[in-house]
Structures are given as structure tokens and as C-alpha cells.
N, C-alpha and C. Protein backbone atom coordinates (compact mmCIF):
# COMPACT_ATOMS: atom_id res chain seq x y z
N UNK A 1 -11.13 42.37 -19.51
CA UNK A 1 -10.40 41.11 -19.39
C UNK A 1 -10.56 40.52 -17.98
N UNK A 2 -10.29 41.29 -17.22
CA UNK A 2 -10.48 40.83 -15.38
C UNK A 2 -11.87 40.02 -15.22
N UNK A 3 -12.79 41.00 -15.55
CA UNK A 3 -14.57 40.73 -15.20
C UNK A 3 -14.78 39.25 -15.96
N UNK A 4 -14.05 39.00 -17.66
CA UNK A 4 -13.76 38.06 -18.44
C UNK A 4 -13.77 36.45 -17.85
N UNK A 5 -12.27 36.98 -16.71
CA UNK A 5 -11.35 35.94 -16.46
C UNK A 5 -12.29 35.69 -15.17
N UNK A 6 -13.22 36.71 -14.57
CA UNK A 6 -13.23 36.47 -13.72
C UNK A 6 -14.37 34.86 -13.49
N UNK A 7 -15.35 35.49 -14.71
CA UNK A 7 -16.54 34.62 -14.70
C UNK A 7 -16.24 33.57 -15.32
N UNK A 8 -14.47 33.22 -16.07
CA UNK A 8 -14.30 31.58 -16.59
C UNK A 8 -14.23 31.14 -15.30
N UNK A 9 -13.36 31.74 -14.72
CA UNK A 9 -12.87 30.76 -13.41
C UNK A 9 -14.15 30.76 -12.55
N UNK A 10 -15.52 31.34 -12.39
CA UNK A 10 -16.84 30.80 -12.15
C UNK A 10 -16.97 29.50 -12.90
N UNK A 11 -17.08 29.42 -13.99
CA UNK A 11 -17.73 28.44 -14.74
C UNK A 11 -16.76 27.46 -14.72
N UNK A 12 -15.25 27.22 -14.62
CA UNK A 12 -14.38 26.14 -14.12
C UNK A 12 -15.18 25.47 -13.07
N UNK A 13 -15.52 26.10 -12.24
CA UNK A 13 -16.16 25.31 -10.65
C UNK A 13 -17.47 24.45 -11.43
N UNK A 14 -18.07 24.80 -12.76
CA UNK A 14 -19.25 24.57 -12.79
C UNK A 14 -19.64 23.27 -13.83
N UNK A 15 -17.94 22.65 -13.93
CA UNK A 15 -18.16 21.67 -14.74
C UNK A 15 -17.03 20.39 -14.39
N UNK A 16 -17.14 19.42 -14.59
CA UNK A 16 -16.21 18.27 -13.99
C UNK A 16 -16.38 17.24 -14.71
N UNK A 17 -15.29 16.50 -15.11
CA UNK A 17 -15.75 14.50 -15.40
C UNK A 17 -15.95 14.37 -16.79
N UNK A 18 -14.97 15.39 -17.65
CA UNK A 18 -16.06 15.05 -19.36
C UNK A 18 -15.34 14.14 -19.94
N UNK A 19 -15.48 12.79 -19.82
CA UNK A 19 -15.07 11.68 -20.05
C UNK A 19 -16.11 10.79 -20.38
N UNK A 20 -17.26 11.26 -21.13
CA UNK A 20 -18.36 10.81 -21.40
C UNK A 20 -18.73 10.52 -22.50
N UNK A 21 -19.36 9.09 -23.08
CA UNK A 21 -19.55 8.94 -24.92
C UNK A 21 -19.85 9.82 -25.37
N UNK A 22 -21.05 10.28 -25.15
CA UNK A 22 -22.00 10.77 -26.85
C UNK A 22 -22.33 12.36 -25.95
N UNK A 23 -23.32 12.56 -27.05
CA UNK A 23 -23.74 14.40 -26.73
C UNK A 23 -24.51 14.09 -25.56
N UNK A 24 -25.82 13.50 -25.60
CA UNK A 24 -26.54 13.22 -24.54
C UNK A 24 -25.42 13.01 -22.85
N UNK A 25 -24.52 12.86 -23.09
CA UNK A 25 -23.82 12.48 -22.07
C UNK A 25 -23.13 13.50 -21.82
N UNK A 26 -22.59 14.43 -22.48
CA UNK A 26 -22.15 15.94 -22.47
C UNK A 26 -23.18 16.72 -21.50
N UNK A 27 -24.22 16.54 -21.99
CA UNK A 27 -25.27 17.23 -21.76
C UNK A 27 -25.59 17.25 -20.03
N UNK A 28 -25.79 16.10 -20.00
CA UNK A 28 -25.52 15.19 -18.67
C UNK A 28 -24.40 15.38 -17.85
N UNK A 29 -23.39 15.67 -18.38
CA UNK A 29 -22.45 16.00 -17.73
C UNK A 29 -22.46 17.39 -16.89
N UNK A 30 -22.60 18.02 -17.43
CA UNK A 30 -23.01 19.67 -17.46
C UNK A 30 -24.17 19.64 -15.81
N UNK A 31 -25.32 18.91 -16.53
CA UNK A 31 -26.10 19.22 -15.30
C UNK A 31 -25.74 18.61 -14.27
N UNK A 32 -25.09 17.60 -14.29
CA UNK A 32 -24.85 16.87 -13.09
C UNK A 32 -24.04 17.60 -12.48
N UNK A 33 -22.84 17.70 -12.94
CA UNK A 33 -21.52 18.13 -12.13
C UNK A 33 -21.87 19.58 -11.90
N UNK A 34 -22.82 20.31 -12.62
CA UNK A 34 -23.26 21.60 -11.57
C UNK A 34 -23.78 21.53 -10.75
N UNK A 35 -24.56 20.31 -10.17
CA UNK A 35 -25.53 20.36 -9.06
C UNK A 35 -24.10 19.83 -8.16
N UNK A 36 -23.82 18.88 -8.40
CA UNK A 36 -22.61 18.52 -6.94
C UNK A 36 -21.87 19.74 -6.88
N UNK A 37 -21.13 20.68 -7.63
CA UNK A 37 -20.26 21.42 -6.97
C UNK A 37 -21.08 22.38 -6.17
N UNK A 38 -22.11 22.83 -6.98
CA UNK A 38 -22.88 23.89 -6.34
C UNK A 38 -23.34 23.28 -4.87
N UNK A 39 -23.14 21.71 -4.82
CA UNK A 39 -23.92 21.49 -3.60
C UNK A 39 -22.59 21.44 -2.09
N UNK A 40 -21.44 20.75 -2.90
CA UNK A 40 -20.29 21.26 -2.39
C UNK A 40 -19.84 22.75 -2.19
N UNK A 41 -19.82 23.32 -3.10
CA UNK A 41 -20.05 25.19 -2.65
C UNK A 41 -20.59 25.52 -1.35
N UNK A 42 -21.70 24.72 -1.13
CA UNK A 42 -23.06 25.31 -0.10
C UNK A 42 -22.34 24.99 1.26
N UNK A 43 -21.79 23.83 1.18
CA UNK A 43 -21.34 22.89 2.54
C UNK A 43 -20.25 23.23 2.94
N UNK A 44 -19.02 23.29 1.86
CA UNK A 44 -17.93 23.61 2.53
C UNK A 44 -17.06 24.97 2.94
N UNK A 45 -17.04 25.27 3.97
CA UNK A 45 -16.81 26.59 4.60
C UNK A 45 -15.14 26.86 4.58
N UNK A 46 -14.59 25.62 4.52
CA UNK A 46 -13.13 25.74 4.65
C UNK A 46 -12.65 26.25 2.89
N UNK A 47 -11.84 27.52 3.00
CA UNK A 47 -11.74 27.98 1.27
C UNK A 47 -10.44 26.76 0.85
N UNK A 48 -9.42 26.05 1.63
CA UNK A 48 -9.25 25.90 0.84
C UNK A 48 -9.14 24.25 0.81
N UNK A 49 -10.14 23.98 1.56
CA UNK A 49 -10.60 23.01 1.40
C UNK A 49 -11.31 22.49 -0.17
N UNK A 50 -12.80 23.88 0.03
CA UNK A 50 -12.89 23.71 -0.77
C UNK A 50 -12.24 23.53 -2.27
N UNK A 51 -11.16 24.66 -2.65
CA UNK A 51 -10.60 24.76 -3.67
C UNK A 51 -10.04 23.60 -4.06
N UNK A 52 -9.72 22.55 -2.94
CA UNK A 52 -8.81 21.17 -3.25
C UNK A 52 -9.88 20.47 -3.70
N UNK A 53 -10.76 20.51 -3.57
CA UNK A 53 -11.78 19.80 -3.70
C UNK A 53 -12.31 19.92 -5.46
N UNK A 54 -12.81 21.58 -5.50
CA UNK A 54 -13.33 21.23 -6.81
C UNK A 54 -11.82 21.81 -8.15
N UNK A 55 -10.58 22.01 -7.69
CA UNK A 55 -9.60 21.46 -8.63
C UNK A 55 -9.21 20.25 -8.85
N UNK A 56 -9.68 19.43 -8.18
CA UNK A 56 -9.81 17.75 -8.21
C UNK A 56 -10.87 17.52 -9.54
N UNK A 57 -12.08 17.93 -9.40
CA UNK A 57 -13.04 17.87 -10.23
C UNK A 57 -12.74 18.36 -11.75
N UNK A 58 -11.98 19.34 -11.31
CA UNK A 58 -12.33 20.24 -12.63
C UNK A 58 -11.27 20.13 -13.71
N UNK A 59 -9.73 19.97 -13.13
CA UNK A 59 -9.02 19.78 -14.16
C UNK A 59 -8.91 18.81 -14.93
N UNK A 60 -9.19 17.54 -14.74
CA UNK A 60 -9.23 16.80 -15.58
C UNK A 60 -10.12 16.95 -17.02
N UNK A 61 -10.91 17.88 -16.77
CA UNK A 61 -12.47 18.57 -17.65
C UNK A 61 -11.78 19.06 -18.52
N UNK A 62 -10.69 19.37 -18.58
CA UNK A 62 -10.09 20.39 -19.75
C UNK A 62 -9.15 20.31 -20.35
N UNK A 63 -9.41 20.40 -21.97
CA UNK A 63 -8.30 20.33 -22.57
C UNK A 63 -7.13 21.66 -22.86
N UNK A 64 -6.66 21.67 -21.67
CA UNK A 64 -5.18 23.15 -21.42
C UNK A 64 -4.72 23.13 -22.89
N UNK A 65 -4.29 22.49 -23.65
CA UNK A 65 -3.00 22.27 -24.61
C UNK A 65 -3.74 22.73 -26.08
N UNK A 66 -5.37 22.91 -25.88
CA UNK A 66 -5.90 23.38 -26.75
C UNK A 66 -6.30 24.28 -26.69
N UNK A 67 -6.84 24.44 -25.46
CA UNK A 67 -7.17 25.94 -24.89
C UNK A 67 -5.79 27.27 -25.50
N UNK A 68 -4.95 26.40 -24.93
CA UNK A 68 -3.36 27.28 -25.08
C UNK A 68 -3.27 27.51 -26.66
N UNK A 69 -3.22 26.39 -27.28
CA UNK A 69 -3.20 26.76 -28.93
C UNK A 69 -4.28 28.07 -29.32
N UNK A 70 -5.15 27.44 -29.14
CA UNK A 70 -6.37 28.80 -29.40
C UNK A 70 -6.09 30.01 -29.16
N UNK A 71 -5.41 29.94 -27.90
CA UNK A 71 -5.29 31.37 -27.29
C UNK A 71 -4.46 32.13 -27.84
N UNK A 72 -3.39 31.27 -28.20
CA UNK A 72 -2.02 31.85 -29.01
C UNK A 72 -1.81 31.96 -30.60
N UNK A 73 -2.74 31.31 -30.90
CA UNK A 73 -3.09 31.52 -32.65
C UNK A 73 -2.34 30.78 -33.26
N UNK A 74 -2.09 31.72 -34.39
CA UNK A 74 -1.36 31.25 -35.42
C UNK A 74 0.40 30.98 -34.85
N UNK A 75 0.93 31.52 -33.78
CA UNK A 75 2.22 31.47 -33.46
C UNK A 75 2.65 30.11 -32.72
N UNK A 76 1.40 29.77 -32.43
CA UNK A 76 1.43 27.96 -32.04
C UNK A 76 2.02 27.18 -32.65
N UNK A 77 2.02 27.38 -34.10
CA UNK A 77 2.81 26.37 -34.64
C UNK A 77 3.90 26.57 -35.05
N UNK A 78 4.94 27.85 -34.89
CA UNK A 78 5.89 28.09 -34.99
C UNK A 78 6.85 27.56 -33.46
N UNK A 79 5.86 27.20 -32.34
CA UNK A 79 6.47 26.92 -31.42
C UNK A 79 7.11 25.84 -31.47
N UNK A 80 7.99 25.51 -30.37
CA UNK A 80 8.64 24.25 -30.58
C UNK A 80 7.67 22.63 -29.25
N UNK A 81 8.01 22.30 -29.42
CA UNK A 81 7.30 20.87 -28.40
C UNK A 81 7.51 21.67 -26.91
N UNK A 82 8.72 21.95 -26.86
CA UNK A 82 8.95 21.93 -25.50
C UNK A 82 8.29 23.56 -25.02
N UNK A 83 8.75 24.33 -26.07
CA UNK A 83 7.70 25.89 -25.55
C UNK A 83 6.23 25.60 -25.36
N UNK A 84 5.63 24.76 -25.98
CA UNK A 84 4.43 24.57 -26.43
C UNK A 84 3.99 23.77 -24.65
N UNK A 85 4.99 23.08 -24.30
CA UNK A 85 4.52 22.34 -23.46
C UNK A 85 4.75 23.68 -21.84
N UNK A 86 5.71 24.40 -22.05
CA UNK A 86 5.79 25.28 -21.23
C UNK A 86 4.68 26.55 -20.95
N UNK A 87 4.55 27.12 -22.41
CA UNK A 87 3.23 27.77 -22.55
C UNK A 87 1.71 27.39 -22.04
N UNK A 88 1.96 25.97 -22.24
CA UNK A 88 0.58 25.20 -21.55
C UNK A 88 0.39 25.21 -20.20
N UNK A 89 1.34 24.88 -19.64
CA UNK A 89 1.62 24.68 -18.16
C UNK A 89 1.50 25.91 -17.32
N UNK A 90 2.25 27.12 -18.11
CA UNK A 90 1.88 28.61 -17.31
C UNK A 90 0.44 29.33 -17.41
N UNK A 91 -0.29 29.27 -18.90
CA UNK A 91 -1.68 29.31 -19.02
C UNK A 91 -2.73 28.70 -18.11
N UNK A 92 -2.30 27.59 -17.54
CA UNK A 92 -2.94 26.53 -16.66
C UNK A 92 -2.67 27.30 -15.61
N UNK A 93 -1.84 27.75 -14.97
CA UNK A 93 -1.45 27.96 -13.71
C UNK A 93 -2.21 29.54 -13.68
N UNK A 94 -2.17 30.35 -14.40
CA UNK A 94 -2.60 31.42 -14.55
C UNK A 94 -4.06 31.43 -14.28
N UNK A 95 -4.77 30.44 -15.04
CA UNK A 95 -6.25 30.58 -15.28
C UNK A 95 -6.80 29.80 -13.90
N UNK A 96 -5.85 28.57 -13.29
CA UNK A 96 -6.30 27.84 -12.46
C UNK A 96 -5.96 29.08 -10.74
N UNK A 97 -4.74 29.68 -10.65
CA UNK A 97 -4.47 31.05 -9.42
C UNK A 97 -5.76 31.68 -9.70
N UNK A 98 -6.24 32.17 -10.51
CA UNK A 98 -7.07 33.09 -10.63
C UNK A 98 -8.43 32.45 -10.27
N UNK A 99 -8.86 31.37 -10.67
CA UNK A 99 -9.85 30.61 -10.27
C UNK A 99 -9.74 30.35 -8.59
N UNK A 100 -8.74 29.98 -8.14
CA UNK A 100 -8.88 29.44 -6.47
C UNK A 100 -9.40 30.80 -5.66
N UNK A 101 -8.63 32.15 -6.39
CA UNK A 101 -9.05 33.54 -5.49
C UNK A 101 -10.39 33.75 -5.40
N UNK A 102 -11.14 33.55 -6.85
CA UNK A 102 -12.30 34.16 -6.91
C UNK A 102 -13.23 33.03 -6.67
N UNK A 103 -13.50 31.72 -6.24
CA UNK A 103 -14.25 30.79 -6.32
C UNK A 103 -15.17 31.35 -5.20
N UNK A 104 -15.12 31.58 -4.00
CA UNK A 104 -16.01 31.76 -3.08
C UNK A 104 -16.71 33.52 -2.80
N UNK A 105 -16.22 34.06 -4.05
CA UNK A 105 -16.40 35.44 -4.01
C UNK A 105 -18.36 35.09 -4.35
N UNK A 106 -18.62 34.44 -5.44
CA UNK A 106 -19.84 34.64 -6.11
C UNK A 106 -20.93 32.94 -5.41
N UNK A 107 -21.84 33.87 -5.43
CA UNK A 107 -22.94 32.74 -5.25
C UNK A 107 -24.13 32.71 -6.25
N UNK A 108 -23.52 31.65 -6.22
CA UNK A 108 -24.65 31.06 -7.61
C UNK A 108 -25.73 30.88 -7.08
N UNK A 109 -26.76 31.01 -7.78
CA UNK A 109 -28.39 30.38 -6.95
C UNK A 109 -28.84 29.27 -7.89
N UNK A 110 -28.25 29.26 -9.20
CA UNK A 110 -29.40 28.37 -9.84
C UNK A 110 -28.36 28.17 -10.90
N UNK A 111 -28.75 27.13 -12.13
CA UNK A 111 -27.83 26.65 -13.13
C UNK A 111 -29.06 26.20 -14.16
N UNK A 112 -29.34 27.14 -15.49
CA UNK A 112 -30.14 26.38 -16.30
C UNK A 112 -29.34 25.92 -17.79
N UNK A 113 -29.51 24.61 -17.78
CA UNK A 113 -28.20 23.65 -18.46
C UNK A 113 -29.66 23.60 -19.97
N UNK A 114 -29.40 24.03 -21.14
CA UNK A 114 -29.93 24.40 -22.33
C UNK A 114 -29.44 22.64 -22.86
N UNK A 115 -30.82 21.99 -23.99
CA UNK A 115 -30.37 20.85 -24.48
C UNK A 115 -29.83 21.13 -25.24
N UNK A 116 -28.54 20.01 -25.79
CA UNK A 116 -27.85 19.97 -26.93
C UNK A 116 -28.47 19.91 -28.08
N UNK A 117 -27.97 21.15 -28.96
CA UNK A 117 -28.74 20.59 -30.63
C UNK A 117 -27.84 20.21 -31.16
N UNK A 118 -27.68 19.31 -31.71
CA UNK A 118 -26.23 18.56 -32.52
C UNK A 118 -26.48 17.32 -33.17
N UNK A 119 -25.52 16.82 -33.91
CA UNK A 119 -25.98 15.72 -34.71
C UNK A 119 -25.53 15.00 -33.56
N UNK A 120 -25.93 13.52 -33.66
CA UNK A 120 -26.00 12.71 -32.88
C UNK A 120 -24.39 11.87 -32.92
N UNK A 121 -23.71 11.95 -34.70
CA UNK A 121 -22.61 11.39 -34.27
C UNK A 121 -21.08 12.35 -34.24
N UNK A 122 -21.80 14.08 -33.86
CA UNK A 122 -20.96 15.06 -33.90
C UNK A 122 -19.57 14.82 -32.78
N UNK A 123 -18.75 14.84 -32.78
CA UNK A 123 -17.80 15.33 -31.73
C UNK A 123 -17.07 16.36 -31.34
N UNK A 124 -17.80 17.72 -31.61
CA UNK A 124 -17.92 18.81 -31.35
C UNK A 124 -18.92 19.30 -31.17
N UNK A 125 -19.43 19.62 -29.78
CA UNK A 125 -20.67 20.71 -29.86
C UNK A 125 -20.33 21.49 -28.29
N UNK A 126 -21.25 22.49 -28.06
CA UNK A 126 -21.62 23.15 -27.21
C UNK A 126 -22.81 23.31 -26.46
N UNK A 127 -22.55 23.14 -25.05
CA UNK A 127 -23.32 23.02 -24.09
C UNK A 127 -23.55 24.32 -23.30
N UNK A 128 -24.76 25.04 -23.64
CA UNK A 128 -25.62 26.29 -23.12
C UNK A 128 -25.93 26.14 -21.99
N UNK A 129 -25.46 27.52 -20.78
CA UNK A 129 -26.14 27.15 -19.70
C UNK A 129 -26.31 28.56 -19.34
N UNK A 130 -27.48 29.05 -18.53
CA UNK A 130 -27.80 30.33 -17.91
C UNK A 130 -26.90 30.23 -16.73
N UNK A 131 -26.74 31.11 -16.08
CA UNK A 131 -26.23 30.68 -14.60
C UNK A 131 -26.80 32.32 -13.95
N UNK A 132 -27.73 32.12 -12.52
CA UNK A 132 -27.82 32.97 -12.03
C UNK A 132 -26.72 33.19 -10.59
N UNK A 133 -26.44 34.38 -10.80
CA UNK A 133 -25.74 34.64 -9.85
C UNK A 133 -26.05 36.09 -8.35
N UNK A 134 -26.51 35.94 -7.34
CA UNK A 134 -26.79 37.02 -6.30
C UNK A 134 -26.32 38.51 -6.84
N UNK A 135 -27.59 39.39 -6.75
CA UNK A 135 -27.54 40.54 -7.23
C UNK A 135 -26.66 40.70 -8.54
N UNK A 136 -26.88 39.96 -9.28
CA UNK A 136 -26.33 40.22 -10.83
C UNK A 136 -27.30 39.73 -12.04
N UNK A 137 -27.43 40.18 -13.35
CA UNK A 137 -28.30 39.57 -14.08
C UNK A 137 -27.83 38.05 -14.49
N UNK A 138 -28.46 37.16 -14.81
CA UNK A 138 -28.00 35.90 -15.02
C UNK A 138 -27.09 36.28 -16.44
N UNK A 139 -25.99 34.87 -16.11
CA UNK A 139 -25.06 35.86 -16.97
C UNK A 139 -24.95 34.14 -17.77
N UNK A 140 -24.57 33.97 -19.32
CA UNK A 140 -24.60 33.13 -20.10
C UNK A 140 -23.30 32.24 -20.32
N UNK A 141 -23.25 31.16 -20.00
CA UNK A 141 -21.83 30.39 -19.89
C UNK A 141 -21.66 29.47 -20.48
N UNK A 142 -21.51 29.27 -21.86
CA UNK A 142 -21.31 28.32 -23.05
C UNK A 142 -20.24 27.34 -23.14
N UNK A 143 -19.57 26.11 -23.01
CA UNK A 143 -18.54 25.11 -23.10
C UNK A 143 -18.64 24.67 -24.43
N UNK A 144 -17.39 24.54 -24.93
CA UNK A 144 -17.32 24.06 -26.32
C UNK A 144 -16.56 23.29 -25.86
N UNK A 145 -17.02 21.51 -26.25
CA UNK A 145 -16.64 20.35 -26.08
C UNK A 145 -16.08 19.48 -27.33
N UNK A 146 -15.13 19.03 -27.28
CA UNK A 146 -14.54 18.43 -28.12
C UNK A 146 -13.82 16.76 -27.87
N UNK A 147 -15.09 15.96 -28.33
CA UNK A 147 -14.68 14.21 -28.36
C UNK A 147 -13.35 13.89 -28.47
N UNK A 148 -12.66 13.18 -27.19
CA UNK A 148 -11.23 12.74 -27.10
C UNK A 148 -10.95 11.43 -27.10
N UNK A 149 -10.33 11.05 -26.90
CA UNK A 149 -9.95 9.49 -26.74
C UNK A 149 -10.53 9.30 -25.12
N UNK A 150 -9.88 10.24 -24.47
CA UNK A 150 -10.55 10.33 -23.12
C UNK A 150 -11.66 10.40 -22.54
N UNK A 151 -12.80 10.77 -23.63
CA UNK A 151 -13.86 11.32 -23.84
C UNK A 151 -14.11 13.03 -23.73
N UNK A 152 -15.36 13.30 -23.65
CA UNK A 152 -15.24 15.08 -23.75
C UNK A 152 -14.48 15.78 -23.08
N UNK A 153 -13.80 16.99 -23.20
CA UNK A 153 -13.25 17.71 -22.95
C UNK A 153 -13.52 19.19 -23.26
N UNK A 154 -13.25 19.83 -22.36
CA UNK A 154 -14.17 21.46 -22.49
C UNK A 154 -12.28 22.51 -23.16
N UNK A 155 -12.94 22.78 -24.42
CA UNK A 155 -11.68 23.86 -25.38
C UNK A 155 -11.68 24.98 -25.25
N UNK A 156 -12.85 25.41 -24.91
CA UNK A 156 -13.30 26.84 -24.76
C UNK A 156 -14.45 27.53 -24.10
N UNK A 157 -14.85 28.50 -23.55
CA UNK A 157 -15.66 28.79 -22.46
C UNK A 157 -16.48 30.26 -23.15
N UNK A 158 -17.30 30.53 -23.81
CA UNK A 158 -17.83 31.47 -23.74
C UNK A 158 -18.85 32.32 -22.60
N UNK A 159 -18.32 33.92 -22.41
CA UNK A 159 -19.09 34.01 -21.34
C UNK A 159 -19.74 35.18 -22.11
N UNK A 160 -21.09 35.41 -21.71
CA UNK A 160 -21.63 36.69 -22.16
C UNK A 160 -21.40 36.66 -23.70
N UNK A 161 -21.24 35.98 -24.51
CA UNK A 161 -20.82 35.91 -26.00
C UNK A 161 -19.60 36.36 -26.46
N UNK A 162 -18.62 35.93 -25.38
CA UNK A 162 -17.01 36.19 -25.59
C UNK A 162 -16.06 34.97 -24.87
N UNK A 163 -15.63 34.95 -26.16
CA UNK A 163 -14.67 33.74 -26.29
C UNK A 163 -13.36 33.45 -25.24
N UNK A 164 -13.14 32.66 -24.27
CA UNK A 164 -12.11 33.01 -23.45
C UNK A 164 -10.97 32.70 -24.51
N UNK A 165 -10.78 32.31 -25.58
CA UNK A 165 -9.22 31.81 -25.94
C UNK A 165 -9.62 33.16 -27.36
N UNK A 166 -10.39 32.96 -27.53
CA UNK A 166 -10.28 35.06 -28.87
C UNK A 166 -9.92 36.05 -27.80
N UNK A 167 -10.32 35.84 -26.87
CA UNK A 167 -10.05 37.32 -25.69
C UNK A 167 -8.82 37.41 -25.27
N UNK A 168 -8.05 36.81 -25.09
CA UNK A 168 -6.24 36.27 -25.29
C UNK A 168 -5.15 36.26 -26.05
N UNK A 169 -6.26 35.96 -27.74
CA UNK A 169 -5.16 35.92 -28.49
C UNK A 169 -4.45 37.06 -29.15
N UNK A 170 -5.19 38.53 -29.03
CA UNK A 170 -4.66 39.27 -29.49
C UNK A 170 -3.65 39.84 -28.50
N UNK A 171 -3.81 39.85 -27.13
CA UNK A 171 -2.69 40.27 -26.14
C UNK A 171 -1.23 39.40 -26.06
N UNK A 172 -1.43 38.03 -26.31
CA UNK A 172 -0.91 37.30 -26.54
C UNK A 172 0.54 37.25 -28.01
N UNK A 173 -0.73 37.54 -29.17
CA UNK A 173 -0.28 37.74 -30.47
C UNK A 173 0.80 38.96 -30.10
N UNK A 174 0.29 40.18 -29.63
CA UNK A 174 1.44 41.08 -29.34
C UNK A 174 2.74 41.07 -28.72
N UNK A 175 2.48 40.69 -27.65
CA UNK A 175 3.48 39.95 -26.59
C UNK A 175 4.90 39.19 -27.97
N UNK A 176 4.32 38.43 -28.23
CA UNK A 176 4.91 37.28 -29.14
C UNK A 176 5.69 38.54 -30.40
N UNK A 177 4.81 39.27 -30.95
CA UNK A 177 5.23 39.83 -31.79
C UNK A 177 6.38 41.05 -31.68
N UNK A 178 6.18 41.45 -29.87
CA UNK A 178 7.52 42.41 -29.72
C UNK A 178 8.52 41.43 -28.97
N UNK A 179 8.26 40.00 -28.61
CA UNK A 179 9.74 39.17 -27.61
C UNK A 179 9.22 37.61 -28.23
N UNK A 180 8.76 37.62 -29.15
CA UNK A 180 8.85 35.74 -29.47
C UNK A 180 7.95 35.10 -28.39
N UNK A 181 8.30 33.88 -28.76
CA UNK A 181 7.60 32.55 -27.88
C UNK A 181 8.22 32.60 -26.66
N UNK A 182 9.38 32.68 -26.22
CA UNK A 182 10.31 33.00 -25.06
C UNK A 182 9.55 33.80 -24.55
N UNK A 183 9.09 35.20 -24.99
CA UNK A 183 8.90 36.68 -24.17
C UNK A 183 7.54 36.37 -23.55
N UNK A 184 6.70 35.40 -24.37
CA UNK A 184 5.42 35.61 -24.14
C UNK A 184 5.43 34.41 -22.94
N UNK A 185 6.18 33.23 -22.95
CA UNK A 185 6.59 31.94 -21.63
C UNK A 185 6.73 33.29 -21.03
N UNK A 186 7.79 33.93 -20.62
CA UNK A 186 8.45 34.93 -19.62
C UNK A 186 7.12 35.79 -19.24
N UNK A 187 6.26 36.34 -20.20
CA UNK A 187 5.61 37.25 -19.37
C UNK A 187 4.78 36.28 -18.45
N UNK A 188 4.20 35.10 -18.64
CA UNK A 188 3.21 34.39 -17.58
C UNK A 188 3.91 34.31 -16.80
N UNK A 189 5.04 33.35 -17.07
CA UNK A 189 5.69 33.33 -15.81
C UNK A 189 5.73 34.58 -14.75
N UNK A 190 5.93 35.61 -15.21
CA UNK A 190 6.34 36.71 -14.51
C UNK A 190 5.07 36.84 -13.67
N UNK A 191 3.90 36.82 -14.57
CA UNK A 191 2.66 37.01 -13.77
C UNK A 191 2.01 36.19 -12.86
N UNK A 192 2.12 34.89 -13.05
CA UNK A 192 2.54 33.95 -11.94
C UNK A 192 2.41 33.81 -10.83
N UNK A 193 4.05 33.98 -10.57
CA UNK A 193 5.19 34.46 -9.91
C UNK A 193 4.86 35.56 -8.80
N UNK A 194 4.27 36.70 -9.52
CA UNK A 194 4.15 37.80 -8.92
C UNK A 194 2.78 37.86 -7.89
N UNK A 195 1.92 36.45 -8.11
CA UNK A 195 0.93 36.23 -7.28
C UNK A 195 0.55 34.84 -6.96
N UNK A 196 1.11 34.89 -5.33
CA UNK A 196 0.62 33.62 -4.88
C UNK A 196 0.17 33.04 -5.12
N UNK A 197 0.08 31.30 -5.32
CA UNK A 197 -1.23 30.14 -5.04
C UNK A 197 -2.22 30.98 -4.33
N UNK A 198 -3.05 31.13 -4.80
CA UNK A 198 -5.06 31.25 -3.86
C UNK A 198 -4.82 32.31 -3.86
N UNK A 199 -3.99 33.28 -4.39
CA UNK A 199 -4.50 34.94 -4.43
C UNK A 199 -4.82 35.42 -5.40
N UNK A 200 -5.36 36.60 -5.58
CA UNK A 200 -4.99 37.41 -7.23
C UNK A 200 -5.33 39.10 -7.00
């Protein structure tokens, strides 16, 4: 789960701006906004400079509230509006702490962004990318994008051929199943809580 979490919150840094029409523009999105952060990566020495910088970029890229459903399964819809909106908010905070610690740990060298195969008037697809990283094998970082009113938005992150919101839901599902929707708000919170902004 750690090694998991560790390489979404890599691939958070590695995408920005999906507010874009069509697939071709997904696609586009992907390569572009990896070359600026990576080029921002290179330049900025201040950590948390940087971090202000590409959480500017990046959250808007994502849809949290679906991510969160996914993660939590089937008990999502037993939730109420307002858990649902609380659950979202601590998932965010969780995935986004964990991202600011580890952003400057890894250096990327290279980003190979795979074309979209998809129908042309799909509003769901996925955008393939290699990513090499210093003394590690290049490791595989998949976005599953989903057409918004807003335009694209990234739901899910496969790394290495594992799902960040399947890798959740069964720890999750448990949680829920020995303390409810309450126990499972309470445990993020708790975890949180228990670690600073920019640490982990």
C-alpha cells in the first residue's frame, strides 16, 4: 500500500489542467503538463515552494468525489450528502499530505505519454504513460479520465497494473464494516491529524 500510495502521489505531480474537449486533448494534456512540471521539478529548489506550486496545478485535475466513491464501494451510497462530502475532503487531504512529503524524493528522467485508442466521441478513456524514474525500472502510470462539464478529469490512477481506488476499497470496506461511515470519517481523520502538512 505505502510503495502504492507512494507512486500515485508521483504521478499527481505528473498531470494538471484536464479541462480539455475531446481525447486528442486528453492526450495532450498528459504530455504537456508532464513536461512543465517536470521542468518546474528541475528549477525549483525551494520544497515548499515547489509543492505550492504544483498543488496549484494538480488539484483542479481531479475528480476527489469520485475517486472517494470508488474507493469506498458499495457503502457510498448508503452514505449520507454530508458524510459523503466529509469522506471526500479527508481522502483528499490524505492522498494530497502524502503527495507534498514524497514529491522531491524521486527523479524522474523521462515521461513516455502512449496515444489514445478510443472512440473519438468516447468520454471515458485512459491515458498510458511509461515514466522512468533514477535507479528504478520504468514503472507504468495509467489515468482514467472521465468527460465533465468542466472538461476531463482524472478518477483513477493505475500504477504497475493496480488500481489506486480497488487498492482502498477493501481496507476501507472493513473499516466501515466493524464502525460505519462515522468510523471510517474518524479513522482518516485520525490519520491526518496524526501527520503534519508536508510530512508522512
Amino acid at each position: 500500500m505505502k510503495k502504492l500510495l507512494s507512486l500515485f502521489v508521483l504521478s499527481l505531480s505528473l498531470i494538471a489542467g484536464a479541462a480539455l474537449a475531446n481525447i486528442s486533448d486528453a492526450e495532450s494534456l498528459v504530455r504537456q503538463t508532464s513536461s512543465e512540471v517536470l521542468d518546474v521539478m528541475k528549477k525549483e529548489k525551494n520544497d515548499k515552494k515547489l509543492r505550492e506550486l504544483i498543488e496549484q496545478k494538480v488539484l483542479p485535475s481531479f475528480d476527489f468525489t469520485r475517486m472517494t466513491g470508488l474507493a469506498v464501494g458499495k457503502d457510498w451510497r448508503a452514505a449520507s450528502d454530508a458524510q459523503k462530502a466529509q469522506l471526500t475532503e479527508e481522502f483528499k487531504t490524505l492522498l494530497v499530505r502524502t503527495y507534498s512529503a514524497t514529491l522531491t524524493s524521486y527523479k524522474v528522467q523521462a515521461i513516455d505519454v502512449k496515444p489514445v485508442k478510443a472512440d473519438a466521441a468516447a468520454t471515458d478513456v485512459t491515458v498510458n504513460t511509461d515514466v522512468a524514474v533514477a535507479g528504478q525500472q520504468p514503472v507504468a502510470i495509467n489515468y482514467k479520465l472521465r468527460k465533465a462539464e468542466q472538461g476531463w478529469k482524472v478518477y483513477d490512477v493505475i500504477v504497475g497494473g493496480v488500481s489506486l481506488v480497488t487498492n482502498y476499497r477493501g481496507t476501507f470496506g472493513e473499516t466501515v464494516k466493524q464502525s460505519g461511515i462515522d468510523g471510517l470519517i474518524k479513522s482518516l481523520k485520525d490519520k491526518n491529524a496524526a501527520v503534519p502538512a508536508g510530512k508522512a
